[in-house]
C-alpha atoms as a PDB file:
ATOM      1  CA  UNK A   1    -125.267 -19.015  -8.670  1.00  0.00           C
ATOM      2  CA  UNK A   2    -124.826 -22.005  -6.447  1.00  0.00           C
ATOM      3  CA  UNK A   3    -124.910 -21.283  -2.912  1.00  0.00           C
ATOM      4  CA  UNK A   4    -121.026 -23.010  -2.570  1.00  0.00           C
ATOM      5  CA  UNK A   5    -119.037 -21.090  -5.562  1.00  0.00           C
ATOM      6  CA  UNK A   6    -118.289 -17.914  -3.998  1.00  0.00           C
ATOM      7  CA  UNK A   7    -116.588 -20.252  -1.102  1.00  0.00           C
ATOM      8  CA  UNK A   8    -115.039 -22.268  -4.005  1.00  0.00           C
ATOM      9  CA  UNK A   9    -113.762 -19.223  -5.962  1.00  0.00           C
ATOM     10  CA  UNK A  10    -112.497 -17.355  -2.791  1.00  0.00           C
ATOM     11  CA  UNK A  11    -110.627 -20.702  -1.588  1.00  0.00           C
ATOM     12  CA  UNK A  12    -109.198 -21.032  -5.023  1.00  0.00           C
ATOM     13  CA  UNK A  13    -107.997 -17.285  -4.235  1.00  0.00           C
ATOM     14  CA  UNK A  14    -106.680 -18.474  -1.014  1.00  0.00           C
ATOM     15  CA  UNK A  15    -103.079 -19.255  -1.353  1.00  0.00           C
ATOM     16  CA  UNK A  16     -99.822 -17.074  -2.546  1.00  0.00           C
ATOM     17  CA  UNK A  17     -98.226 -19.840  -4.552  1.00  0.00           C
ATOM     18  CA  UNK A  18    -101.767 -19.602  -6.742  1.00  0.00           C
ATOM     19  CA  UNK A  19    -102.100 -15.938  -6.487  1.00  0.00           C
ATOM     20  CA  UNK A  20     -98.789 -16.028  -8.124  1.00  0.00           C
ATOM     21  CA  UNK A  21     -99.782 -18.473 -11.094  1.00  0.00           C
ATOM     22  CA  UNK A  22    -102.712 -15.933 -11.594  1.00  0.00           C
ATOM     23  CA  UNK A  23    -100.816 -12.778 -12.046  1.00  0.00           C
ATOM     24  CA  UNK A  24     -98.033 -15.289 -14.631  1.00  0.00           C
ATOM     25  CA  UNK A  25    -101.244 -16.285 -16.489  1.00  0.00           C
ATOM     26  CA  UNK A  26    -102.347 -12.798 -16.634  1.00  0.00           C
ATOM     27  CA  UNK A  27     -99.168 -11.575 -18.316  1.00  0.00           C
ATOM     28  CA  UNK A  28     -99.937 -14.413 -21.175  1.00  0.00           C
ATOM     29  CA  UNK A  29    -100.770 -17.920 -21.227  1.00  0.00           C
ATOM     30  CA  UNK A  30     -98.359 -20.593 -20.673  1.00  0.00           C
ATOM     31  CA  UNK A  31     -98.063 -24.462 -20.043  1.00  0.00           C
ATOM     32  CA  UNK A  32     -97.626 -26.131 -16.230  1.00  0.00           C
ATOM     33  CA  UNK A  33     -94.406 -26.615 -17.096  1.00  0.00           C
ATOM     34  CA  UNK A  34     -93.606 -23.099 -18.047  1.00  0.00           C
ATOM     35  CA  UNK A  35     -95.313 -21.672 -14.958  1.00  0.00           C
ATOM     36  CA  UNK A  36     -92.915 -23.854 -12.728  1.00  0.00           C
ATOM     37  CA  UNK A  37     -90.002 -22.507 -14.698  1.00  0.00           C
ATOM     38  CA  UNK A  38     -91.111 -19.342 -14.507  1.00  0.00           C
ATOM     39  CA  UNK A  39     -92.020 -19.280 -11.082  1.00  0.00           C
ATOM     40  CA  UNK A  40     -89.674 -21.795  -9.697  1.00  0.00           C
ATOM     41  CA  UNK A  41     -91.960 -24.180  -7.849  1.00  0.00           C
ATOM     42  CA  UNK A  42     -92.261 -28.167  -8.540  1.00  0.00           C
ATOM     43  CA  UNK A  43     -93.853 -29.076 -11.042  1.00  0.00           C
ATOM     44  CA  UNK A  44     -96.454 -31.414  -9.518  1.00  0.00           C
ATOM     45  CA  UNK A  45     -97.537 -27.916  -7.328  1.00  0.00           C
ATOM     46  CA  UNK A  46     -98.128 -25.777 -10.236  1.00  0.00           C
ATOM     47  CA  UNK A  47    -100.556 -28.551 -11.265  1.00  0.00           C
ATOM     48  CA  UNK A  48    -102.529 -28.959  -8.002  1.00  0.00           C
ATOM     49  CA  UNK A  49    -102.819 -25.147  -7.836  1.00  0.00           C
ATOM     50  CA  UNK A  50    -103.681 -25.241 -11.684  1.00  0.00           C
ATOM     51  CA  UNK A  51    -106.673 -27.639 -10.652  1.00  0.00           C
ATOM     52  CA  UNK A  52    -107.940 -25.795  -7.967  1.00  0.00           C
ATOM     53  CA  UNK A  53    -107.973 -22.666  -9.880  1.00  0.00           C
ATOM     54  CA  UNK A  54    -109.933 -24.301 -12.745  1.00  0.00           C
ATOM     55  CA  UNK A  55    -112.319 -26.226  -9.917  1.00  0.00           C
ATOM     56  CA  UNK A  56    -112.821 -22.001  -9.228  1.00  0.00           C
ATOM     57  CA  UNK A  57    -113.865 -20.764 -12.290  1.00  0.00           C
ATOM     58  CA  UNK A  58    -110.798 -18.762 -12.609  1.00  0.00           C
ATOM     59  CA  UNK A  59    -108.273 -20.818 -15.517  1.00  0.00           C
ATOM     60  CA  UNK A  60    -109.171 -22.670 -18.254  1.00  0.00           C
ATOM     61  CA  UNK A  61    -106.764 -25.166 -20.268  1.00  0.00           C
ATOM     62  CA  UNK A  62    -106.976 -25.670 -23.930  1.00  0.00           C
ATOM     63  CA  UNK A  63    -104.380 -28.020 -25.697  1.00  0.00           C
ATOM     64  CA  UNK A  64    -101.831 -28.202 -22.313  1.00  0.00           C
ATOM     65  CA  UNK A  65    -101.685 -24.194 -22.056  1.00  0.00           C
ATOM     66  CA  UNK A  66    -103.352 -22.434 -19.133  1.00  0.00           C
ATOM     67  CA  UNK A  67    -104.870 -19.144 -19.430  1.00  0.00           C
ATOM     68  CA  UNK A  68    -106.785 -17.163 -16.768  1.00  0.00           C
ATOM     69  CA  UNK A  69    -110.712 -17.496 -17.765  1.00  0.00           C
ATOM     70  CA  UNK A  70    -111.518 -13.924 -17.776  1.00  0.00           C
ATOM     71  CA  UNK A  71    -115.228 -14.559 -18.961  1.00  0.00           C
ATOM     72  CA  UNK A  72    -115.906 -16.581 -16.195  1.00  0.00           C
ATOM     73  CA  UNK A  73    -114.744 -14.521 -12.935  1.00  0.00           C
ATOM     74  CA  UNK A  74    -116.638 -11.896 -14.673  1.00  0.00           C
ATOM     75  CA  UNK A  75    -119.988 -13.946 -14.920  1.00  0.00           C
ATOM     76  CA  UNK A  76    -118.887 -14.784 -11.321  1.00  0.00           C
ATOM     77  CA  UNK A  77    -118.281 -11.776 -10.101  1.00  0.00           C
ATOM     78  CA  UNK A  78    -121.500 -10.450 -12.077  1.00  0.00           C
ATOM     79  CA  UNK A  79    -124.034 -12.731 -10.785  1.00  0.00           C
ATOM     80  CA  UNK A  80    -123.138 -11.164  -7.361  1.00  0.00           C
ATOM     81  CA  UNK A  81    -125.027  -7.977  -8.068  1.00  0.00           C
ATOM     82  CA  UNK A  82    -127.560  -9.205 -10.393  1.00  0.00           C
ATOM     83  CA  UNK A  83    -129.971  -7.599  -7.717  1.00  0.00           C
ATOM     84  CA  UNK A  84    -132.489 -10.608  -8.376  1.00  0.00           C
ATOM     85  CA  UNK A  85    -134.075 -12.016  -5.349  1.00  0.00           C
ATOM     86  CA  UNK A  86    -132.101 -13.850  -2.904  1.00  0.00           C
ATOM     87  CA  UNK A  87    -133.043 -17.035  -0.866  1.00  0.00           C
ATOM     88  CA  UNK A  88    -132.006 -18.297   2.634  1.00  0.00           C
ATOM     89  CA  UNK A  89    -128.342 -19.449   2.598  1.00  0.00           C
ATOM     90  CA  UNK A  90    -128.732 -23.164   3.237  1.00  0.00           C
ATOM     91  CA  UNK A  91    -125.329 -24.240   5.469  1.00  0.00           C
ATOM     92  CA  UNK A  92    -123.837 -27.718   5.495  1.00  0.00           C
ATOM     93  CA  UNK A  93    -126.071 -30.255   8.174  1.00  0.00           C
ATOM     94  CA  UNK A  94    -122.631 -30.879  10.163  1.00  0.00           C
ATOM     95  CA  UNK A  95    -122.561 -27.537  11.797  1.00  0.00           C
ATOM     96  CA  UNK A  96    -124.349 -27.319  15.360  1.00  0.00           C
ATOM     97  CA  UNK A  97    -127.452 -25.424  15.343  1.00  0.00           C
ATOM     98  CA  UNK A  98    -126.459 -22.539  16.418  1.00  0.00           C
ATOM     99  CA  UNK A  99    -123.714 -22.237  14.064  1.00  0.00           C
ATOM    100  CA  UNK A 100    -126.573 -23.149  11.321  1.00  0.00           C
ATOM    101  CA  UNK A 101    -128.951 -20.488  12.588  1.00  0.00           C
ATOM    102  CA  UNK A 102    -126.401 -17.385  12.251  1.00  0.00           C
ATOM    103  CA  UNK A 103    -124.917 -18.197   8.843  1.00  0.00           C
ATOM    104  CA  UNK A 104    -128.439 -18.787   7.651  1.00  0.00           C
ATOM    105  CA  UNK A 105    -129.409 -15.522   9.017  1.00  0.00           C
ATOM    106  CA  UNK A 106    -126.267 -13.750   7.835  1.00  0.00           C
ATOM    107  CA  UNK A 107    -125.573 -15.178   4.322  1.00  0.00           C
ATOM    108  CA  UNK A 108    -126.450 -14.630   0.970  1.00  0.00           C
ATOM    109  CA  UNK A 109    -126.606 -17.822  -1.297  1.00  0.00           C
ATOM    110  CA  UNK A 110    -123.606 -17.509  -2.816  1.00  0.00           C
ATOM    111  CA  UNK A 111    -121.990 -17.592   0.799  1.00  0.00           C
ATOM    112  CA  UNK A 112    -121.059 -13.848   0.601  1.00  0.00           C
ATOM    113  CA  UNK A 113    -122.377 -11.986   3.944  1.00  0.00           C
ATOM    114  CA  UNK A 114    -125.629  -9.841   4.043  1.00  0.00           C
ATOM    115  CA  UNK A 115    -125.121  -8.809   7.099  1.00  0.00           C
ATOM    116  CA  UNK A 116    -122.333  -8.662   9.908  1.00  0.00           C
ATOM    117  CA  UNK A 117    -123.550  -9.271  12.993  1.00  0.00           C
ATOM    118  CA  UNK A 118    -122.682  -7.089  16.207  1.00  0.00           C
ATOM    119  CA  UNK A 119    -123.383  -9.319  18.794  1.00  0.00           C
ATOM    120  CA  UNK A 120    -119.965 -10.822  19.591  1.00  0.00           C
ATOM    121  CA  UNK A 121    -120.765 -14.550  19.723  1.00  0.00           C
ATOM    122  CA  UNK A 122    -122.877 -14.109  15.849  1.00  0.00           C
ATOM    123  CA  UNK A 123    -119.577 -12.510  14.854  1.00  0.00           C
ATOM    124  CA  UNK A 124    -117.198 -14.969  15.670  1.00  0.00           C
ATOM    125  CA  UNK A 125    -119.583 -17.723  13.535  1.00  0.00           C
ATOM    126  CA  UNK A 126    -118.743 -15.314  10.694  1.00  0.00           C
ATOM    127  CA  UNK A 127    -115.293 -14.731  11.523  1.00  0.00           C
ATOM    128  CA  UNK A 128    -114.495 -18.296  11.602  1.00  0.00           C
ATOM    129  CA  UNK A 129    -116.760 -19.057   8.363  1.00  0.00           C
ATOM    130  CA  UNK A 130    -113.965 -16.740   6.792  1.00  0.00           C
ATOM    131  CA  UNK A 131    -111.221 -18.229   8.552  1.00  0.00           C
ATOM    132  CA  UNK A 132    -111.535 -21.145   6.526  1.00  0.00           C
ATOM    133  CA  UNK A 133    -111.001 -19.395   3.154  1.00  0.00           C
ATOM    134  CA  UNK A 134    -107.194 -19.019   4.540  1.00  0.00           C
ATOM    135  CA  UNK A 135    -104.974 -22.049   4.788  1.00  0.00           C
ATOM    136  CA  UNK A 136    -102.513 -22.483   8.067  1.00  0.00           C
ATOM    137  CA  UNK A 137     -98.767 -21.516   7.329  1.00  0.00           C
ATOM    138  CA  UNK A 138     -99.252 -19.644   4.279  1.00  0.00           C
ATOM    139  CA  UNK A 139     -98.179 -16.623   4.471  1.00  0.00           C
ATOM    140  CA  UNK A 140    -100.198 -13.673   2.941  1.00  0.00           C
ATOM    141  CA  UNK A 141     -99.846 -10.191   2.514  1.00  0.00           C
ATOM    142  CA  UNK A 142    -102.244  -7.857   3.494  1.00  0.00           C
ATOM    143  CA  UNK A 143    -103.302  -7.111  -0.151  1.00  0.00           C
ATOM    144  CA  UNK A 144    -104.188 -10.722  -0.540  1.00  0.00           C
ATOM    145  CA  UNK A 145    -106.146 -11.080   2.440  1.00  0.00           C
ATOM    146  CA  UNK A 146    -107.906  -8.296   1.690  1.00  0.00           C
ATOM    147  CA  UNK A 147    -108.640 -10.240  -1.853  1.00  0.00           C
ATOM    148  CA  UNK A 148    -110.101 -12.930  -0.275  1.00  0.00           C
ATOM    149  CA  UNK A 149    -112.034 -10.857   2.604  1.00  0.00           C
ATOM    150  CA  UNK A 150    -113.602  -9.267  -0.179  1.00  0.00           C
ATOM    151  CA  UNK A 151    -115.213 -12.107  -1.964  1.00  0.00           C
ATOM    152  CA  UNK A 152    -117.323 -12.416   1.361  1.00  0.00           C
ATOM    153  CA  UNK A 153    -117.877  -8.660   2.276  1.00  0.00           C
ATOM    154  CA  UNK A 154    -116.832  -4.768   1.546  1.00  0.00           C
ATOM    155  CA  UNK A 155    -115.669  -4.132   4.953  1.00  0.00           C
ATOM    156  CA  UNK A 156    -112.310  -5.558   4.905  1.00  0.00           C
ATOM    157  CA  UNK A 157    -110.544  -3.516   7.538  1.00  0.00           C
ATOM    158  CA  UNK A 158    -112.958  -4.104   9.867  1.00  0.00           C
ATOM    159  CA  UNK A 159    -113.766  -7.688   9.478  1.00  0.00           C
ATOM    160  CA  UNK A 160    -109.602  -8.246   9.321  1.00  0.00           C
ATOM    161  CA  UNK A 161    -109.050  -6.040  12.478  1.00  0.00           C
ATOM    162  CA  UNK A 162    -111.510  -8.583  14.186  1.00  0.00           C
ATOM    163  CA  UNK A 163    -109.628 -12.001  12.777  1.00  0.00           C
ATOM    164  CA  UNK A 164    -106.520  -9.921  14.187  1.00  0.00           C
ATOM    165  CA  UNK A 165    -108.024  -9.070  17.753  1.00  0.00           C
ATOM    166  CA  UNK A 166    -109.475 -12.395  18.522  1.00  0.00           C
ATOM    167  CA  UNK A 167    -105.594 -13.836  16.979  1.00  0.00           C
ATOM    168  CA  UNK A 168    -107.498 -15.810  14.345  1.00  0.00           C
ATOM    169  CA  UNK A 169    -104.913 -14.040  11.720  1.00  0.00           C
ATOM    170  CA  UNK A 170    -101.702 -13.010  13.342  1.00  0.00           C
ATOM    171  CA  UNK A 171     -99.236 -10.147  11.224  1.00  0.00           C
ATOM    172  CA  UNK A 172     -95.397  -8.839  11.600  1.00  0.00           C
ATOM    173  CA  UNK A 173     -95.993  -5.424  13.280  1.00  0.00           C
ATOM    174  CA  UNK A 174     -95.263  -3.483  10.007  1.00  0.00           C
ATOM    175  CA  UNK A 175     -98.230  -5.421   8.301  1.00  0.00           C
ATOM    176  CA  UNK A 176     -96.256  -7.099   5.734  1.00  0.00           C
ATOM    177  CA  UNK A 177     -96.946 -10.178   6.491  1.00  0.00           C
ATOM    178  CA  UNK A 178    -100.559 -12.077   7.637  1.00  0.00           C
ATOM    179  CA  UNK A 179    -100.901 -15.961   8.532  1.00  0.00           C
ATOM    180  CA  UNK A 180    -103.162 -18.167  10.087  1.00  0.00           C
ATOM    181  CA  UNK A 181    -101.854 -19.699  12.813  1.00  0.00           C
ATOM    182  CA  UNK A 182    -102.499 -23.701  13.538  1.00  0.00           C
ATOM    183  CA  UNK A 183    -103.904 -23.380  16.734  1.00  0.00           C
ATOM    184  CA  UNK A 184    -106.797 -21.708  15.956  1.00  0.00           C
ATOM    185  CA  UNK A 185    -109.824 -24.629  15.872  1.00  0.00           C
ATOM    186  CA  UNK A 186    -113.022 -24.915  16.051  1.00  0.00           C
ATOM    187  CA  UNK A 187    -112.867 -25.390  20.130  1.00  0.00           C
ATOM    188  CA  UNK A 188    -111.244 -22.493  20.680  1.00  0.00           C
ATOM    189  CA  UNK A 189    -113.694 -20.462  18.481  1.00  0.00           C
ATOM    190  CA  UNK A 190    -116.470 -22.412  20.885  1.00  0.00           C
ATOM    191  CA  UNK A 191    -114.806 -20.924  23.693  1.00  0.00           C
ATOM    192  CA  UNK A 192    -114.774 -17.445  22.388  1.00  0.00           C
ATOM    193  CA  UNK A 193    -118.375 -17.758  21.288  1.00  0.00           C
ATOM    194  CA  UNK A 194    -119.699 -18.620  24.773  1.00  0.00           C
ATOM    195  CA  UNK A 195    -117.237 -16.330  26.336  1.00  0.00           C
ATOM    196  CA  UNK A 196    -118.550 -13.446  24.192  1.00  0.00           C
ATOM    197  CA  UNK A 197    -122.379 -14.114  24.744  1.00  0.00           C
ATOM    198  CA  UNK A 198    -122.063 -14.080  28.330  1.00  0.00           C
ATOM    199  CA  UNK A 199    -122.495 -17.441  29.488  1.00  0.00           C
ATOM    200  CA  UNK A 200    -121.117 -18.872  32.731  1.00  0.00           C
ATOM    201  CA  UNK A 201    -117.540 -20.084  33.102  1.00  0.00           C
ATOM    202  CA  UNK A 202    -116.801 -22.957  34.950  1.00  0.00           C
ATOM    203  CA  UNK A 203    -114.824 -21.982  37.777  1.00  0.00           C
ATOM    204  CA  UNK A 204    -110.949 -22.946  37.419  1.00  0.00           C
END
């Protein structure tokens, strides 16, 4: 499996309006245009999501009808737990080193995580190597971010209690509803990182 389509399925995965599409395409298959109808979003959105979804491995078109490509997320999902032997996950060149080091340490190739880390600063790498598998201002519920903590890892309470504690995913207090707010960047996430491994604060 390439080392970048788990992050392309689970990103696929990673917004209601397409979460939606899946479960219409699951009841039977249908054209863009009956999805929108169906679902009651414009039509030029029903195609983007369509796209992304195929760019995932998770629909397939044939003759302008859209199904969901149930041979595929199983070969997907499959390859996971193949058990053969697993190289060093590789991550992109624009990260800093550090970031580099951790995810290399922590990830298998096809970006799932081998390993959560317990040191605090490690964790947040992974937290916000997650984080970007969730798009600011959708709203989620916490059965779909569950779904898409799971393509990376098993342990979705815990690693979603620590997106919630560090307010990298904030939720209604009766759960119902999860989001990623805007202001969490990648600065902030610095700031937690050194603040977690200890390092000196500049005096205010």
């Amino acid at each position: 499996m390439e080392q970048n389509e788990m992050l392309e399925f689970v990103k696929a995965l990673s917004h209601a309006d397409r979460l939606r599409i899946i479960g219409a395409l699951t009841q039977q298959p249908a054209t863009a245009k009956e999805v929108s109808e169906t679902l009651g979003l414009p039509f030029r959105e029903v195609i983007n999501h369509l796209w992304m979804l195929e760019h995932g491995g998770i629909v397939s078109q044939q003759y302008e009808t859209w199904s969901v490509d149930a041979k595929s997320v199983e070969n997907l999902s499959r390859k996971q737990f193949e058990g053969q032997p697993r190289e060093a996950y590789t991550p992109t060149p624009d990260l800093s080193e550090q970031r580099r080091k951790v995810l290399a340490s922590h990830l298998n190739p096809d970006g799932s995580i081998r390993q959560i880390p317990q040191q605090p600063a490690k964790l947040q790498i992974i937290l916000d190597y997650i984080l970007e598998a969730f798009t600011p201002g959708v709203i989620y519920t916490e059965k779909e971010v569950n779904l898409i903590i799971r393509r990376f890892n098993i342990d979705t309470a815990g690693l979603r209690r620590d997106m919630i504690d560090r307010d990298m995913l904030q939720r209604k207090s009766d759960g119902s509803q999860y989001w990623r707010p805007d202001a969490v960047n990648s600065e902030s996430s610095e700031t937690q990182s050194r603040n977690d491994s200890g390092e000196a604060q500049p005096k205010e």
